[in-house]
PDB file of N, CA and C in Angstrom:
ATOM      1  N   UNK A   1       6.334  -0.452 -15.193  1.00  0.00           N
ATOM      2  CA  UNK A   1       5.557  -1.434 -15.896  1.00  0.00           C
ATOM      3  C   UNK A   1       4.292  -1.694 -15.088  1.00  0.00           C
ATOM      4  N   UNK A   2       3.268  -1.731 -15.698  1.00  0.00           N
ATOM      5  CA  UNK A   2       1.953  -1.520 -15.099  1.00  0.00           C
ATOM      6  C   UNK A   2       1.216  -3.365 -15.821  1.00  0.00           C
ATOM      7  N   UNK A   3       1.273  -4.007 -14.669  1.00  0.00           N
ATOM      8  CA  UNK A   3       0.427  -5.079 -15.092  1.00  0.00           C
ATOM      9  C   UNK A   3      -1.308  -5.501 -14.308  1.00  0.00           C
ATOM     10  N   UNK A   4      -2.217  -5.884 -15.222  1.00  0.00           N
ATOM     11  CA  UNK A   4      -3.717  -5.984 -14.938  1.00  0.00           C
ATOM     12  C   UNK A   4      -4.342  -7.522 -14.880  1.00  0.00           C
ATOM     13  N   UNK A   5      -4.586  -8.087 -14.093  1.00  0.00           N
ATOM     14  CA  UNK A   5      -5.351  -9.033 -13.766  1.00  0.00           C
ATOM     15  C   UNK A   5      -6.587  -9.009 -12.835  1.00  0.00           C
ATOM     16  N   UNK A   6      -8.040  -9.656 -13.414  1.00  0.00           N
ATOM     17  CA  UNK A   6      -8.523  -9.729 -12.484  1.00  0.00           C
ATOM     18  C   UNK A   6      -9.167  -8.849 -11.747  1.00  0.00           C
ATOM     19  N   UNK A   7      -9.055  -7.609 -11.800  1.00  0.00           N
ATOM     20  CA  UNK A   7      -9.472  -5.864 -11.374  1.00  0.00           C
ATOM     21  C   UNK A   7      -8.309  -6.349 -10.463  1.00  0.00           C
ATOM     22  N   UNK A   8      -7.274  -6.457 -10.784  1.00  0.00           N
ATOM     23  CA  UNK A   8      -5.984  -5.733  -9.475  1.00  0.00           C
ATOM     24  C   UNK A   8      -4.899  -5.413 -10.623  1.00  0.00           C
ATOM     25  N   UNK A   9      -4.650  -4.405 -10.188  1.00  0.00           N
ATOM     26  CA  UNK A   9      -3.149  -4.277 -10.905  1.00  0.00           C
ATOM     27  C   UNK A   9      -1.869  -3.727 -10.118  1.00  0.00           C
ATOM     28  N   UNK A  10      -0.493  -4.221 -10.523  1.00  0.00           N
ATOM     29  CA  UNK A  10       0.363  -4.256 -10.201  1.00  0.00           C
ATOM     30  C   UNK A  10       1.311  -3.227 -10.856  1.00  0.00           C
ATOM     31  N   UNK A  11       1.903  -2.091  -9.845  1.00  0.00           N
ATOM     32  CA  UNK A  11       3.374  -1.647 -10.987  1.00  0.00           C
ATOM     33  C   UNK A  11       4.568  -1.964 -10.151  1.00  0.00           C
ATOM     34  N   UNK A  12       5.630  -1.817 -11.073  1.00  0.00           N
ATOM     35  CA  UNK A  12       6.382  -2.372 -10.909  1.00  0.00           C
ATOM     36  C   UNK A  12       7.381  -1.352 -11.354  1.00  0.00           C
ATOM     37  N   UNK A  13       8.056  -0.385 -10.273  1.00  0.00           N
ATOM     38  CA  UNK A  13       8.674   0.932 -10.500  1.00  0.00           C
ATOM     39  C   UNK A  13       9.845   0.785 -10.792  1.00  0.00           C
ATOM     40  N   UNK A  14      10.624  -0.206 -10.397  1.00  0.00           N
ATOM     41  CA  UNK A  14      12.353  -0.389 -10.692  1.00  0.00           C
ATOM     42  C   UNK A  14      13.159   0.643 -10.329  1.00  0.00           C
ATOM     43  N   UNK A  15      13.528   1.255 -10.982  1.00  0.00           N
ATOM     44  CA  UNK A  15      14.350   2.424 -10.322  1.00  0.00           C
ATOM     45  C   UNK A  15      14.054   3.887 -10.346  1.00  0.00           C
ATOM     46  N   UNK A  16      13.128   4.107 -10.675  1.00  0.00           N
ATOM     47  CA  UNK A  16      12.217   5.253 -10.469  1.00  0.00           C
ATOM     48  C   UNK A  16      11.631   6.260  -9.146  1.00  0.00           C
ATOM     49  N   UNK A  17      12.037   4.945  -7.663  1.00  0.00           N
ATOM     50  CA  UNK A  17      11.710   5.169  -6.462  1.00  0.00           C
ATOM     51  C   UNK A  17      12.817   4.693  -5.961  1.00  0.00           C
ATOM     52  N   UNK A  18      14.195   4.868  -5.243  1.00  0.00           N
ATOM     53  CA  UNK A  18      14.844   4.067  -5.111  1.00  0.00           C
ATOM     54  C   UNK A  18      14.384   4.286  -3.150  1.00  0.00           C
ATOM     55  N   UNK A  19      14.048   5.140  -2.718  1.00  0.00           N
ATOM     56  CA  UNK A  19      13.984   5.166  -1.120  1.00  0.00           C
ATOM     57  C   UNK A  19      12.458   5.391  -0.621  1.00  0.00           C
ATOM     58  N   UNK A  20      11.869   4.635  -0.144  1.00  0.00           N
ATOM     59  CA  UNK A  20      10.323   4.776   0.350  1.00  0.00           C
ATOM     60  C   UNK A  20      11.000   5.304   1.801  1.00  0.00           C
ATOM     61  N   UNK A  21      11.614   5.874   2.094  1.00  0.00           N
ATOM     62  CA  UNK A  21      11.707   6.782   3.337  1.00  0.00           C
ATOM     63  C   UNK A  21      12.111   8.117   3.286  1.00  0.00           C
ATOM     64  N   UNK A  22      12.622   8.407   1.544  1.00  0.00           N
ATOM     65  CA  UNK A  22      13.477   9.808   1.433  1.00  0.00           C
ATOM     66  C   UNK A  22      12.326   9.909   0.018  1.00  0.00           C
ATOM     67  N   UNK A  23      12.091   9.294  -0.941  1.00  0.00           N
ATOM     68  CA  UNK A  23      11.799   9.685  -2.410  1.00  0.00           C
ATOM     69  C   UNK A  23       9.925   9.453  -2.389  1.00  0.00           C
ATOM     70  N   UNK A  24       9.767   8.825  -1.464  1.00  0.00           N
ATOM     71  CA  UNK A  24       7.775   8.837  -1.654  1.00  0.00           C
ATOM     72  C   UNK A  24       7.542   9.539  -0.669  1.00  0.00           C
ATOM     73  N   UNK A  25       8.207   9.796   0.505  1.00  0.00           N
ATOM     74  CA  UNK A  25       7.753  11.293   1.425  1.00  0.00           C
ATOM     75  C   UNK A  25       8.191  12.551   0.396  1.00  0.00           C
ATOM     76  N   UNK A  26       9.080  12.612  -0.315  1.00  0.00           N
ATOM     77  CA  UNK A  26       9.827  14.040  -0.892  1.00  0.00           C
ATOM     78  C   UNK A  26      10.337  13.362  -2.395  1.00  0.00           C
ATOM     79  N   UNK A  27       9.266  13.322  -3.160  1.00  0.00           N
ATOM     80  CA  UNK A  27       9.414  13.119  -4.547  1.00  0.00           C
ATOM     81  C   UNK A  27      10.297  13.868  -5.237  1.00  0.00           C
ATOM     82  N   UNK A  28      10.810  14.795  -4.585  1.00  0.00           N
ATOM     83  CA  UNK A  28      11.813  16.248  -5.184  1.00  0.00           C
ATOM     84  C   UNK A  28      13.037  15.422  -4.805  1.00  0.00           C
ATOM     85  N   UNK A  29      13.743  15.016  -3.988  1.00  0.00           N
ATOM     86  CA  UNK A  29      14.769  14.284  -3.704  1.00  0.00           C
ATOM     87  C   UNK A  29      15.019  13.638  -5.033  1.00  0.00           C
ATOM     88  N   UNK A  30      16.835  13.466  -5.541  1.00  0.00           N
ATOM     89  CA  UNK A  30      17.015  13.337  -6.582  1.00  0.00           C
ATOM     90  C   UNK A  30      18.393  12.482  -6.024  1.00  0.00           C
ATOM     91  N   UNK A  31      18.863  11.930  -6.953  1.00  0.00           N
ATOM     92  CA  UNK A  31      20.398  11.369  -6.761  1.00  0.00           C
ATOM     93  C   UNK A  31      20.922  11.258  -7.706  1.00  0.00           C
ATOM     94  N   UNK A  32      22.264  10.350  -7.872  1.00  0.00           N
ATOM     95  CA  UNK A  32      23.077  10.687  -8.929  1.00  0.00           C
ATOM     96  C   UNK A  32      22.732   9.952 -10.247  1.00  0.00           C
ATOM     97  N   UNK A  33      22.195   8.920 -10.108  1.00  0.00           N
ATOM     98  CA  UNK A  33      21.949   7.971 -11.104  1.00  0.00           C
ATOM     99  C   UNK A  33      20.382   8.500 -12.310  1.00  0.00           C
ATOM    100  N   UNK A  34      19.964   9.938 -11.573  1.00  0.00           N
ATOM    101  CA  UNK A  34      18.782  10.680 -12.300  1.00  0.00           C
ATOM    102  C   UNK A  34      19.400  11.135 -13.445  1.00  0.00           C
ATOM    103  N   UNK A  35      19.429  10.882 -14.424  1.00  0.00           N
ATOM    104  CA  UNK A  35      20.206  11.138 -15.572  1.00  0.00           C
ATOM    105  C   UNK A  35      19.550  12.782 -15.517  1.00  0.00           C
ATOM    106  N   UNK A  36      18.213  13.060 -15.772  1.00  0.00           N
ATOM    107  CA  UNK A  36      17.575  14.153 -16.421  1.00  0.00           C
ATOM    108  C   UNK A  36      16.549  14.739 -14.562  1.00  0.00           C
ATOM    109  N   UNK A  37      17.807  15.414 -13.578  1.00  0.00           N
ATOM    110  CA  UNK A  37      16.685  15.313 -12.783  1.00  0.00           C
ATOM    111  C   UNK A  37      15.527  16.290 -12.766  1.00  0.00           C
ATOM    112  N   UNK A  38      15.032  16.745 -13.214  1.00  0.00           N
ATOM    113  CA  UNK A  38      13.635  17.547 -13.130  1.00  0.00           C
ATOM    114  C   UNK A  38      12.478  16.266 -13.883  1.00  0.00           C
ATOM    115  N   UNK A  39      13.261  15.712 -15.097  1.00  0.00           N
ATOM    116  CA  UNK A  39      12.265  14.252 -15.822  1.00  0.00           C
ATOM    117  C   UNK A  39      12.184  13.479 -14.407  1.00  0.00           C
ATOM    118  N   UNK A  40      13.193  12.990 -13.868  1.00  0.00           N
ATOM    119  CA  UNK A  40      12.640  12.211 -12.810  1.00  0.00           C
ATOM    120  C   UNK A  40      11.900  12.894 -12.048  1.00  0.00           C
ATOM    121  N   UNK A  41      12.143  13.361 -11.070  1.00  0.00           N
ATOM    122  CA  UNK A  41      10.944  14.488 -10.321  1.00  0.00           C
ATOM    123  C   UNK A  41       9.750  14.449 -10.638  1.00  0.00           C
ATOM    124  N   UNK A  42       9.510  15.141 -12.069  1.00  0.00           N
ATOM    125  CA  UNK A  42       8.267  14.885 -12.481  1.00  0.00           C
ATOM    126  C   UNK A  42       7.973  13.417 -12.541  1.00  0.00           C
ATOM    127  N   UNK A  43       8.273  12.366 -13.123  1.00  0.00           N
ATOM    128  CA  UNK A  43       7.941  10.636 -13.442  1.00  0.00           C
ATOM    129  C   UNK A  43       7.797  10.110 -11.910  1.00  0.00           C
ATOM    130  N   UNK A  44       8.323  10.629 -10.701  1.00  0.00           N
ATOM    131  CA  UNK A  44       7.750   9.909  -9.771  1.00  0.00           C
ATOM    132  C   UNK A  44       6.840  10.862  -9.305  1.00  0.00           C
ATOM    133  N   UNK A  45       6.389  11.970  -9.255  1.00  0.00           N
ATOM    134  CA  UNK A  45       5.165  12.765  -8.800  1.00  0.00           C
ATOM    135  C   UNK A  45       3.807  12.009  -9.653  1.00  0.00           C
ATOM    136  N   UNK A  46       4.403  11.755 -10.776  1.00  0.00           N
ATOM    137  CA  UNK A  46       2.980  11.067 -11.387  1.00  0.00           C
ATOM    138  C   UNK A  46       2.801   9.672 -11.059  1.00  0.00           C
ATOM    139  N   UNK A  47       3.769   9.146 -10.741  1.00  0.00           N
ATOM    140  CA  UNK A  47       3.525   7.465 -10.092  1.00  0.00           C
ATOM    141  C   UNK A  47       2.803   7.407  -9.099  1.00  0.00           C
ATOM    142  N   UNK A  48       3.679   8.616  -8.053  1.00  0.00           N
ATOM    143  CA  UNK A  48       3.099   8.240  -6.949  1.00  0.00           C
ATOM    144  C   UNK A  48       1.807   8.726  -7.007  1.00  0.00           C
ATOM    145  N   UNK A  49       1.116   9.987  -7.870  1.00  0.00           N
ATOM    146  CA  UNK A  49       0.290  10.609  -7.945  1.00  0.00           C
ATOM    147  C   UNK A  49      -1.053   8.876  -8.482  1.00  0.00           C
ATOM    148  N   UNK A  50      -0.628   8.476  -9.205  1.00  0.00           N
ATOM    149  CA  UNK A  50      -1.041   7.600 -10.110  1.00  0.00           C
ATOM    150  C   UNK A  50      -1.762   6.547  -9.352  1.00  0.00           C
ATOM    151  N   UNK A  51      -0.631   5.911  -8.388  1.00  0.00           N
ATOM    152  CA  UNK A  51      -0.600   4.870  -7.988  1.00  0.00           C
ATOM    153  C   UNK A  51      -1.689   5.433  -6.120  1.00  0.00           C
ATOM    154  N   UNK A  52      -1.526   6.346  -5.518  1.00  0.00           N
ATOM    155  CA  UNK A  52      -1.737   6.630  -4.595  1.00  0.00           C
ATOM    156  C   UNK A  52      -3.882   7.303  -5.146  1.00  0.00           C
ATOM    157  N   UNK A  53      -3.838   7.028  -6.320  1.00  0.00           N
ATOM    158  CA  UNK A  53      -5.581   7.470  -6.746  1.00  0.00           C
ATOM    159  C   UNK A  53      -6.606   6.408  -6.996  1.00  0.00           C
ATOM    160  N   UNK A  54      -5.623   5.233  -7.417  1.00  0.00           N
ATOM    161  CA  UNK A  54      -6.340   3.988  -7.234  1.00  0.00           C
ATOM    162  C   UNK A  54      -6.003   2.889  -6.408  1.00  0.00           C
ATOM    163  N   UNK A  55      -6.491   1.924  -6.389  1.00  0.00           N
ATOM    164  CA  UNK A  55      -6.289   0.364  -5.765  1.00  0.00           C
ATOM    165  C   UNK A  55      -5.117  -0.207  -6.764  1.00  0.00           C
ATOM    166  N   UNK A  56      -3.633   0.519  -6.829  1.00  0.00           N
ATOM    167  CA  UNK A  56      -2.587   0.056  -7.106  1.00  0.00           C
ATOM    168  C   UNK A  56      -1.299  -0.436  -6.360  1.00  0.00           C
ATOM    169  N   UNK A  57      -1.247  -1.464  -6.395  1.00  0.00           N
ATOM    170  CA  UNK A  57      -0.072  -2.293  -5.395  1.00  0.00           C
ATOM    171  C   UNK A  57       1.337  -2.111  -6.412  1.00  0.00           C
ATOM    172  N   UNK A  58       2.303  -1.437  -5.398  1.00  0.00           N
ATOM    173  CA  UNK A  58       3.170  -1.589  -6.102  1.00  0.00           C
ATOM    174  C   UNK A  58       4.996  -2.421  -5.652  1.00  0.00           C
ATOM    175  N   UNK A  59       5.436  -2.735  -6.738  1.00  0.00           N
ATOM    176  CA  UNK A  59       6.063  -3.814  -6.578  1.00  0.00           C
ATOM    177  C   UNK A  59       7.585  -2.719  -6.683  1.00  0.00           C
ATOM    178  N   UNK A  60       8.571  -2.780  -5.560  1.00  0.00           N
ATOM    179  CA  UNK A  60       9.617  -1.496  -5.420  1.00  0.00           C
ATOM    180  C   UNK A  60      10.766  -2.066  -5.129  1.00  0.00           C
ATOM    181  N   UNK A  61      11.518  -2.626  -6.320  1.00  0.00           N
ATOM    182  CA  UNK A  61      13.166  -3.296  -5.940  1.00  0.00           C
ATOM    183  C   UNK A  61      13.969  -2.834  -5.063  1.00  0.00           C
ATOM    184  N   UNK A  62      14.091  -1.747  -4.647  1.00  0.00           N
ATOM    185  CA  UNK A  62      14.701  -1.153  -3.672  1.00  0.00           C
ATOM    186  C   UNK A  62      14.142  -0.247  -2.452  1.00  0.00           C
ATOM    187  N   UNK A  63      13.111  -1.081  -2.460  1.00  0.00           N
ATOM    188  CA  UNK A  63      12.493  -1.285  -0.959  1.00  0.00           C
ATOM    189  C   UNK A  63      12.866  -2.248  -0.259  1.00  0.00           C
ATOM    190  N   UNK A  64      12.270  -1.975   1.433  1.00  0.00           N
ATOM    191  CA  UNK A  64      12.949  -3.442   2.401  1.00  0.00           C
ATOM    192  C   UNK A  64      12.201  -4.482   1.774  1.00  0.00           C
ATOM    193  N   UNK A  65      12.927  -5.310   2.068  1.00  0.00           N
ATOM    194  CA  UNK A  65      11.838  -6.771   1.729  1.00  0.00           C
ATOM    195  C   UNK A  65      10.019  -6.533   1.928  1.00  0.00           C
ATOM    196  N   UNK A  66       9.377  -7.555   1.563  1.00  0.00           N
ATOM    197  CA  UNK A  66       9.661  -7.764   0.136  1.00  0.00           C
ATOM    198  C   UNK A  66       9.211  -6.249  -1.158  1.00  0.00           C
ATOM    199  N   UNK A  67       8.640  -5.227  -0.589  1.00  0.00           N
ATOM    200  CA  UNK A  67       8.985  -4.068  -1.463  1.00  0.00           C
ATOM    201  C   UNK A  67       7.609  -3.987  -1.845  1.00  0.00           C
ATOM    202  N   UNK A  68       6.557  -4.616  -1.604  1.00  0.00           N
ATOM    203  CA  UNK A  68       5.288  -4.126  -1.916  1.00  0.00           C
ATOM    204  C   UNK A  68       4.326  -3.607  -0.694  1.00  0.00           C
ATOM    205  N   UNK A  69       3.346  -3.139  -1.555  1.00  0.00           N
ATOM    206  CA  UNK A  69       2.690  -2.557  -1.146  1.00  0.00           C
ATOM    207  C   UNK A  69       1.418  -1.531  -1.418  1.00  0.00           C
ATOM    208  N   UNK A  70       0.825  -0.305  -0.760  1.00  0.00           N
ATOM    209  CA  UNK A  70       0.378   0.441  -1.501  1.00  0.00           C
ATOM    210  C   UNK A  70       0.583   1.922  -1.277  1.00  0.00           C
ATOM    211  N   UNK A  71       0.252   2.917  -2.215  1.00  0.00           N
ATOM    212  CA  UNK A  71       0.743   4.581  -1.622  1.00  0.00           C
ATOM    213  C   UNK A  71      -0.443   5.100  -1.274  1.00  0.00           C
ATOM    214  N   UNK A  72      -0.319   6.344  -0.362  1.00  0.00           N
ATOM    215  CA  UNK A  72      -1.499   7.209  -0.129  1.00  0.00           C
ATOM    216  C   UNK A  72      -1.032   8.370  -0.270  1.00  0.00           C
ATOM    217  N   UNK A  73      -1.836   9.621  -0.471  1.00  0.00           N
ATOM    218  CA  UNK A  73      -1.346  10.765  -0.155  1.00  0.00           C
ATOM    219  C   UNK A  73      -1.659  11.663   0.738  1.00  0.00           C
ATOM    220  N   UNK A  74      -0.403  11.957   1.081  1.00  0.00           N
ATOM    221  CA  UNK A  74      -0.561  12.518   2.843  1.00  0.00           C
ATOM    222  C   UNK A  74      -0.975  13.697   2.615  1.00  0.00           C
ATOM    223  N   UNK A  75      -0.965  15.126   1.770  1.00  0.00           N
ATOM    224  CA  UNK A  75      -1.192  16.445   1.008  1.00  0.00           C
ATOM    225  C   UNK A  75      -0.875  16.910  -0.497  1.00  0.00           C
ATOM    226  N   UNK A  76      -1.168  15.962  -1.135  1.00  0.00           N
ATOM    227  CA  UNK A  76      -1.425  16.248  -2.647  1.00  0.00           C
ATOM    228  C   UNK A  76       0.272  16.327  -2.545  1.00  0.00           C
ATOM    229  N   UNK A  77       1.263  16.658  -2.469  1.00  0.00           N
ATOM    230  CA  UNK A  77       2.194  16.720  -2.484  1.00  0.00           C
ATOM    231  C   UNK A  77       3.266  15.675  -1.951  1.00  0.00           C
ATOM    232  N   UNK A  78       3.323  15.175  -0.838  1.00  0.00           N
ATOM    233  CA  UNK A  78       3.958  13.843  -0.103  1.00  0.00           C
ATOM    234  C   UNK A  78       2.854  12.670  -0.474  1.00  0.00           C
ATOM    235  N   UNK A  79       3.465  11.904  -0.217  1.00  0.00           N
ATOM    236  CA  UNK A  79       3.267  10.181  -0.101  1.00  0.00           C
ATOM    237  C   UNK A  79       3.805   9.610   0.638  1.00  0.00           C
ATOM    238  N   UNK A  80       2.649   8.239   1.828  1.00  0.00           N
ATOM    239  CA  UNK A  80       3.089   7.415   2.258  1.00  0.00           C
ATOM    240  C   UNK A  80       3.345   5.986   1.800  1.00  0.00           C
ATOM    241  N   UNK A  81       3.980   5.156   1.829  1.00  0.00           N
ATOM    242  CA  UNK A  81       4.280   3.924   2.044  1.00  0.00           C
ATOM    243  C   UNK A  81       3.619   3.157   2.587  1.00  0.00           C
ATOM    244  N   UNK A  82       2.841   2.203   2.379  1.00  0.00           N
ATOM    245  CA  UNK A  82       2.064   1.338   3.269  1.00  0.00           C
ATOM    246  C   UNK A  82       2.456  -0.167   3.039  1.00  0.00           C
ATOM    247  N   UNK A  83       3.619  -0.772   3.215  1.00  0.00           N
ATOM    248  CA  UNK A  83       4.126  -2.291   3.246  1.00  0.00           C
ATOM    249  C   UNK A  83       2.617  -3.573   3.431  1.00  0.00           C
ATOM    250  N   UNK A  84       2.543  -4.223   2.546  1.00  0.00           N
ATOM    251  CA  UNK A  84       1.646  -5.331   2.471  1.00  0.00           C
ATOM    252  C   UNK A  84       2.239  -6.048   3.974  1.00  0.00           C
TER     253      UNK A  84
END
């Protein structure tokens, strides 16, 4: 869910990212709860792709507290984590 205020916007990934230490370094990483995993794979390559091209903060339930933050990309391929 992608929300806009203000020129800032917020997403809000839910379970789409569940590990900013295993799934935004290695978007290929999959687990059991991926119903369709190649759909997921692809849906977080474009988030992070998404989110890591603009000034997007994102909001990650199953991140450490409190789960925001913003992405960068380390080689068109990985993503870092950057905790607010």
């Amino acid at each position: 869910m992608r929300v806009s205020a203000d020129g800032q916007t917020l997403m809000i990934i839910g379970d789409a990212i569940i590990s900013e230490a295993l799934q935004v370094a290695n978007p290929e990483i999959t687990y059991a709860l991926d119903g369709d995993a190649d759909q997921a794979v692809e849906t977080r390559r474009a988030l992070l792709r998404d989110c890591a091209s603009g000034q997007i903060t994102i909001a990650a339930t199953h991140f450490a507290f409190p789960g925001l933050g913003t992405v960068t990309a380390d080689d068109g391929t990985a993503y870092r984590f950057n905790p607010l």
